[in-house]
C-alpha atoms as a PDB file:
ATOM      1  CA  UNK A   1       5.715  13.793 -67.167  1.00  0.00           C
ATOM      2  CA  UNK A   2       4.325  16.351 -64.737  1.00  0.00           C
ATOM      3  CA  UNK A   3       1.036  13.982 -63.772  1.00  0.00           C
ATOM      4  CA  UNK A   4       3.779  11.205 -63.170  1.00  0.00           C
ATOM      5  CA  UNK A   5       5.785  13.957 -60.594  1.00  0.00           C
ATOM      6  CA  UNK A   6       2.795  14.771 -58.671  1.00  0.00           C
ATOM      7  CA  UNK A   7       1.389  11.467 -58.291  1.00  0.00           C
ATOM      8  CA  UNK A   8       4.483   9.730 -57.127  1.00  0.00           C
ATOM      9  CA  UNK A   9       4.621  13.098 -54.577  1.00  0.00           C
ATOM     10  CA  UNK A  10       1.071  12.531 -53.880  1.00  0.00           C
ATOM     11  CA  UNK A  11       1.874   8.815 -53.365  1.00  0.00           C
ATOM     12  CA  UNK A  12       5.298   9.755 -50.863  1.00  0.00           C
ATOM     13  CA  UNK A  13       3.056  11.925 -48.780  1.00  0.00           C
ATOM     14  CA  UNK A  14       0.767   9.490 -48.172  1.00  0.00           C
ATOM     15  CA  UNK A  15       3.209   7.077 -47.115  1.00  0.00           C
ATOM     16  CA  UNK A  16       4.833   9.919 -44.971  1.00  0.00           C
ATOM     17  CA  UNK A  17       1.803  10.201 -43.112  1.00  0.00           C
ATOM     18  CA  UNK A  18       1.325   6.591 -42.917  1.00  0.00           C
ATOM     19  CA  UNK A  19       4.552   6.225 -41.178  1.00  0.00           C
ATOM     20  CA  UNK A  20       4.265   9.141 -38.906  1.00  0.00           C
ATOM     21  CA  UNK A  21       0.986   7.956 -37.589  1.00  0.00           C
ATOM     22  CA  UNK A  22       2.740   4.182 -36.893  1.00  0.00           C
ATOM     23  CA  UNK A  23       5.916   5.218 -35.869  1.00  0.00           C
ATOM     24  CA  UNK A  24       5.528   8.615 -33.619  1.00  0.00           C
ATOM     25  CA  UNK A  25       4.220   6.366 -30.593  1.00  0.00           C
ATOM     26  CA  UNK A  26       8.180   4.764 -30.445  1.00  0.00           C
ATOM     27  CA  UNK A  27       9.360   8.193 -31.063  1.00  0.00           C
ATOM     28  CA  UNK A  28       7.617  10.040 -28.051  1.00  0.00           C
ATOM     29  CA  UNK A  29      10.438  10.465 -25.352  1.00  0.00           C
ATOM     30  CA  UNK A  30       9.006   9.876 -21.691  1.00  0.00           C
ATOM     31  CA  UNK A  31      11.533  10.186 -19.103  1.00  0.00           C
ATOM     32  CA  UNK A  32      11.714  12.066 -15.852  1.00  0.00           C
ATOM     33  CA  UNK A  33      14.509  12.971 -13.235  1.00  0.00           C
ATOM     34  CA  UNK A  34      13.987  14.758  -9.488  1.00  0.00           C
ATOM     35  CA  UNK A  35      15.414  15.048  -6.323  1.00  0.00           C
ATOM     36  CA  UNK A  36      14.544  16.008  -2.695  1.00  0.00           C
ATOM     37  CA  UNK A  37      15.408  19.598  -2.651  1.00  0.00           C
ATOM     38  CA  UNK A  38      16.224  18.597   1.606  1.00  0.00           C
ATOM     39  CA  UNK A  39      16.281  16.561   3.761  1.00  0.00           C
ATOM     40  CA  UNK A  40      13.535  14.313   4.755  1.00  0.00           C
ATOM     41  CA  UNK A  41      13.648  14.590   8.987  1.00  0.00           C
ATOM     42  CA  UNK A  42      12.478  10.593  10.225  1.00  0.00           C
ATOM     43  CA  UNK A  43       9.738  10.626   7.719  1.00  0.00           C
ATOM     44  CA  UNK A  44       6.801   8.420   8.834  1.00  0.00           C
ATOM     45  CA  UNK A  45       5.901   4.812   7.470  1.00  0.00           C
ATOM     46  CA  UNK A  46       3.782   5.062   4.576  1.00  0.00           C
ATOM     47  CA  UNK A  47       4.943   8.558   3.790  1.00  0.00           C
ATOM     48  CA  UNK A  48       5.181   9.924   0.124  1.00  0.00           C
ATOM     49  CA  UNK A  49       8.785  11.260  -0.912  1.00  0.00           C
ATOM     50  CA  UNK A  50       8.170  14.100  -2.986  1.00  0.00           C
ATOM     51  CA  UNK A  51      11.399  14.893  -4.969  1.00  0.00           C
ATOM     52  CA  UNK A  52      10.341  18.367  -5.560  1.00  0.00           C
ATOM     53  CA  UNK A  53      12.860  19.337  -8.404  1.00  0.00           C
ATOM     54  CA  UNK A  54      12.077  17.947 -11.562  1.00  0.00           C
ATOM     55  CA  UNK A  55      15.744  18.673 -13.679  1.00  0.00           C
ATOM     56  CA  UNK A  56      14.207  16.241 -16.159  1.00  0.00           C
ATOM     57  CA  UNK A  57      10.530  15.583 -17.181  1.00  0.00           C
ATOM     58  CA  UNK A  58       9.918  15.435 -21.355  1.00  0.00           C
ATOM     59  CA  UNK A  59       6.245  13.564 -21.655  1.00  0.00           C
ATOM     60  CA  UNK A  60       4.988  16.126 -18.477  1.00  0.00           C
ATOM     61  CA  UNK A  61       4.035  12.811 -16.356  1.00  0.00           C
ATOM     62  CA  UNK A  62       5.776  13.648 -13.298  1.00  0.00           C
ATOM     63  CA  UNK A  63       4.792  16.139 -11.178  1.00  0.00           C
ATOM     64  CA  UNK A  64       6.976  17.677  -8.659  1.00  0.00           C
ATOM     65  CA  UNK A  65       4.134  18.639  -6.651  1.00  0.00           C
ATOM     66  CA  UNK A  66       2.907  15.149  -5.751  1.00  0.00           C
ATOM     67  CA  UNK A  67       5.660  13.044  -6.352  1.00  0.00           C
ATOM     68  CA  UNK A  68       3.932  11.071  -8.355  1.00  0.00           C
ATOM     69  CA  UNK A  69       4.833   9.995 -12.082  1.00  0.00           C
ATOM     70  CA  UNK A  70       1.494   9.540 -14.170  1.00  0.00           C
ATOM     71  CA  UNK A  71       2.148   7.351 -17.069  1.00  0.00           C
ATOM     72  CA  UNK A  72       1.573   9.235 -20.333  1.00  0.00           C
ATOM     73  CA  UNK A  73       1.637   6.401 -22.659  1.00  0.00           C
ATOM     74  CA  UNK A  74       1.510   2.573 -22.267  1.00  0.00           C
ATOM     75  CA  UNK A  75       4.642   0.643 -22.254  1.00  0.00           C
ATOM     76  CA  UNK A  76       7.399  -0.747 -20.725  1.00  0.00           C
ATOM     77  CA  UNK A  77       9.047   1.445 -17.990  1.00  0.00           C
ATOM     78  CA  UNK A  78      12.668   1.561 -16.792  1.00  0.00           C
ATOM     79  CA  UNK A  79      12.048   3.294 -12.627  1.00  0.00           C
ATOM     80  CA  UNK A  80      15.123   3.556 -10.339  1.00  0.00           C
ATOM     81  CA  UNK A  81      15.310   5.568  -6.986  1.00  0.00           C
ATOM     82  CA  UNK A  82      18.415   6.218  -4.555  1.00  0.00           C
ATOM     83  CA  UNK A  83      17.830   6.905  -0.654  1.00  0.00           C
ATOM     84  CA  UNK A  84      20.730   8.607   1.052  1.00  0.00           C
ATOM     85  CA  UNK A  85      20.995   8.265   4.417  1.00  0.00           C
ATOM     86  CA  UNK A  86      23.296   8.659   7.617  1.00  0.00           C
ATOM     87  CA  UNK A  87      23.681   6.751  10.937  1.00  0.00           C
ATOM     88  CA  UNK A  88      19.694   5.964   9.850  1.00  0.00           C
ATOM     89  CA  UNK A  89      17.743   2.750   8.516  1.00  0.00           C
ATOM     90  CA  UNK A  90      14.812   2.889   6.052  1.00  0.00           C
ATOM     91  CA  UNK A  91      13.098   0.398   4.120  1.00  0.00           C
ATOM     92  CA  UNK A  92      11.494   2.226   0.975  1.00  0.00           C
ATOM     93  CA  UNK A  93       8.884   0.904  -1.423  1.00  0.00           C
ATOM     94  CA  UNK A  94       8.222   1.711  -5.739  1.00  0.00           C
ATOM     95  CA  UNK A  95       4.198   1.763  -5.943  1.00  0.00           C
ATOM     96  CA  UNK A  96       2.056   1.424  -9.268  1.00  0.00           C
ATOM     97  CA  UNK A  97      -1.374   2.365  -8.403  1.00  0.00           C
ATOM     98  CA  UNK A  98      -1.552   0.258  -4.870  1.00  0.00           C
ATOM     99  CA  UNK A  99       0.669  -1.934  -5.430  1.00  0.00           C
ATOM    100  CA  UNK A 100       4.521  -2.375  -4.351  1.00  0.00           C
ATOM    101  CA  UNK A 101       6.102  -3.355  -7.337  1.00  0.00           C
ATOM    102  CA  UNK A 102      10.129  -2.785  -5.144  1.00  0.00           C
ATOM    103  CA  UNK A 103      11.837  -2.530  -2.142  1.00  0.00           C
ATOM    104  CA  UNK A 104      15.069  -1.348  -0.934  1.00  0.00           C
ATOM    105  CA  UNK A 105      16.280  -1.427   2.321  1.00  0.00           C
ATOM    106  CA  UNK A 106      19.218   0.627   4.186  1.00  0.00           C
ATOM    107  CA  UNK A 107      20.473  -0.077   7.621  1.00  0.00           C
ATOM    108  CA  UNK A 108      23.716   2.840   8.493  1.00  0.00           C
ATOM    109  CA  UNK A 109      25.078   3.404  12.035  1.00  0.00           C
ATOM    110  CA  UNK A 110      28.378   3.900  13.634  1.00  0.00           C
ATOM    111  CA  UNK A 111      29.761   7.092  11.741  1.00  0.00           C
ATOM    112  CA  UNK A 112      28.698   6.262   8.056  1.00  0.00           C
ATOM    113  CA  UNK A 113      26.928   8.301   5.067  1.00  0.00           C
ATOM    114  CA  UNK A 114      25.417   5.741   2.397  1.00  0.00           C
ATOM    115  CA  UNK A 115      22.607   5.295  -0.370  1.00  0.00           C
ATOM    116  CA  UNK A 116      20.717   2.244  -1.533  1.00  0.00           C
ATOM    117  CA  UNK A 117      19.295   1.887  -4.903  1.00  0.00           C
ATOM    118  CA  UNK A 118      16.280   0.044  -5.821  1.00  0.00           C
ATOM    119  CA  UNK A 119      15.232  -0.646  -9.557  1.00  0.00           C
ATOM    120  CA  UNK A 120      12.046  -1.570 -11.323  1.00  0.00           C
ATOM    121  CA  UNK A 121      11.376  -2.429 -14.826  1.00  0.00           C
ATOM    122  CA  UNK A 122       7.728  -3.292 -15.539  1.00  0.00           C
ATOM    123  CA  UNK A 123       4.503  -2.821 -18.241  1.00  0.00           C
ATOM    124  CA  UNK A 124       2.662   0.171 -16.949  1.00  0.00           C
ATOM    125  CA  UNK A 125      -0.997   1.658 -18.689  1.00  0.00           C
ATOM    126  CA  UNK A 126      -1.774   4.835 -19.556  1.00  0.00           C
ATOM    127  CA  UNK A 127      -2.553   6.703 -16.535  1.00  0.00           C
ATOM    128  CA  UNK A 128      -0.751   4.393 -13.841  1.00  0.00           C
ATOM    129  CA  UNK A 129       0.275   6.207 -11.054  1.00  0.00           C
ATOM    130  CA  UNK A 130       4.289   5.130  -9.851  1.00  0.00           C
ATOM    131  CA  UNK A 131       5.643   7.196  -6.960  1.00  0.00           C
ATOM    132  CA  UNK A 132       7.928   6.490  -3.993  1.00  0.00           C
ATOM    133  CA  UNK A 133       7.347   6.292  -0.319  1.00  0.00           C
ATOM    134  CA  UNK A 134       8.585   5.076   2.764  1.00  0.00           C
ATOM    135  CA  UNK A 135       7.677   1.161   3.605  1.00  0.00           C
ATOM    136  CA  UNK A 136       4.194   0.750   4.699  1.00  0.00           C
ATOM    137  CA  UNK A 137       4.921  -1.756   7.971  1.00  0.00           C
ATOM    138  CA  UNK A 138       8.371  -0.819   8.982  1.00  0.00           C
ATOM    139  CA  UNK A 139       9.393   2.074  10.674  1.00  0.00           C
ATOM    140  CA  UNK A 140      12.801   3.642  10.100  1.00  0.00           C
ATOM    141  CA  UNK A 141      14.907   5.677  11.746  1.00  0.00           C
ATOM    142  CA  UNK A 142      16.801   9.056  11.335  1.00  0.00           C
ATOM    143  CA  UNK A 143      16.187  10.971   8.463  1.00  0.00           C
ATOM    144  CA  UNK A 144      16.753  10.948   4.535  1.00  0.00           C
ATOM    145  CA  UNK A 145      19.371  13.005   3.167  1.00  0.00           C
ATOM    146  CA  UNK A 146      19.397  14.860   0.033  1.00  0.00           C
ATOM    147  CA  UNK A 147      22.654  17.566  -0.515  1.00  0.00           C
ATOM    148  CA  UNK A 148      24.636  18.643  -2.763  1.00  0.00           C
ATOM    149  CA  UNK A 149      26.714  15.944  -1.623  1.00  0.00           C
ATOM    150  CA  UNK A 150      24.350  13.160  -2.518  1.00  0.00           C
ATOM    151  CA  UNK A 151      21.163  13.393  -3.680  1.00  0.00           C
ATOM    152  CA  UNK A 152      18.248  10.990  -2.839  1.00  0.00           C
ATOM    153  CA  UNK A 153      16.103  10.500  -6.306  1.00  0.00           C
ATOM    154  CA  UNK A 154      13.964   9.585  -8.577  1.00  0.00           C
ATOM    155  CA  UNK A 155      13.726   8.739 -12.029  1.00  0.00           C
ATOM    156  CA  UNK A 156      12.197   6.752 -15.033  1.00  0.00           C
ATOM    157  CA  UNK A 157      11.678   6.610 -18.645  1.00  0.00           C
ATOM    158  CA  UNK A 158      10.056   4.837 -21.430  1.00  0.00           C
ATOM    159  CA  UNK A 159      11.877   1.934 -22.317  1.00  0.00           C
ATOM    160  CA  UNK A 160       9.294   0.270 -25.536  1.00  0.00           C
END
């Protein structure tokens, strides 16, 4: 009776192990949140936002240094950012690696306070670079507003 016990134990940690080492991939959380800490005053085309406080970041990809998100694992990626603006017009872009993966565009006079927000959802490797910046052929106008009023942000997670 007591060989049967340990073998069938023997057998369920095996199969514990087994199913950690399939299943902890799907388990790892990935997902980041930051925001511009201030305003952004007429930032130039091409220019990297760096929303410099990270509330969020479980998987350590994003730094708050850089801007830039660095893809921990492989997978399918949910990315959204917001732009605030006032009496200003900016187009901004989502890059992976060198490429523009989405746009948003904002165009606010006459009196008004609004944000745009673009969304991406897209299969990203291991080490892909994704970061926001301002659009690389048109140049906006007026600056990029970030408060405790609004926030202009960043954010993405790991969808699968």
């Amino acid at each position: 009776m007591n060989y049967i016990t340990k073998d069938i134990s023997t057998k369920l940690q095996q199969i514990l192990i087994v199913f950690y080492f399939l299943f902890s991939e799907r388990l790892h959380v990935v997902a980041f949140y930051a925001y511009l800490s201030t305003n952004r005053v007429n930032p130039s085309f091409r220019h990297t936002l760096i929303y410099d406080v990270a509330k969020t970041n479980s998987g350590n990809g994003y730094n708050a240094l850089t801007g830039i998100f660095t893809a921990p694992t492989a997978g399918m990626y949910f990315f959204t950012w917001v732009t605030r603006m006032y009496e200003a017009g900016h187009s901004t872009e989502l890059m992976v690696n060198d490429a523009v993966f989405g746009t948003s565009y904002l165009r606010i006079f006459h009196d008004h306070d609004v944000s745009v927000t673009g969304t991406v959802v897209t299969k990203i490797n291991k080490g892909d670079s994704v970061f926001v910046r301002v659009h690389s052929s048109r140049v906006g106008v007026g600056d990029i507003l970030s408060e405790q009023y609004g926030r202009s942000s960043f954010a993405g997670w790991l969808i699968h």
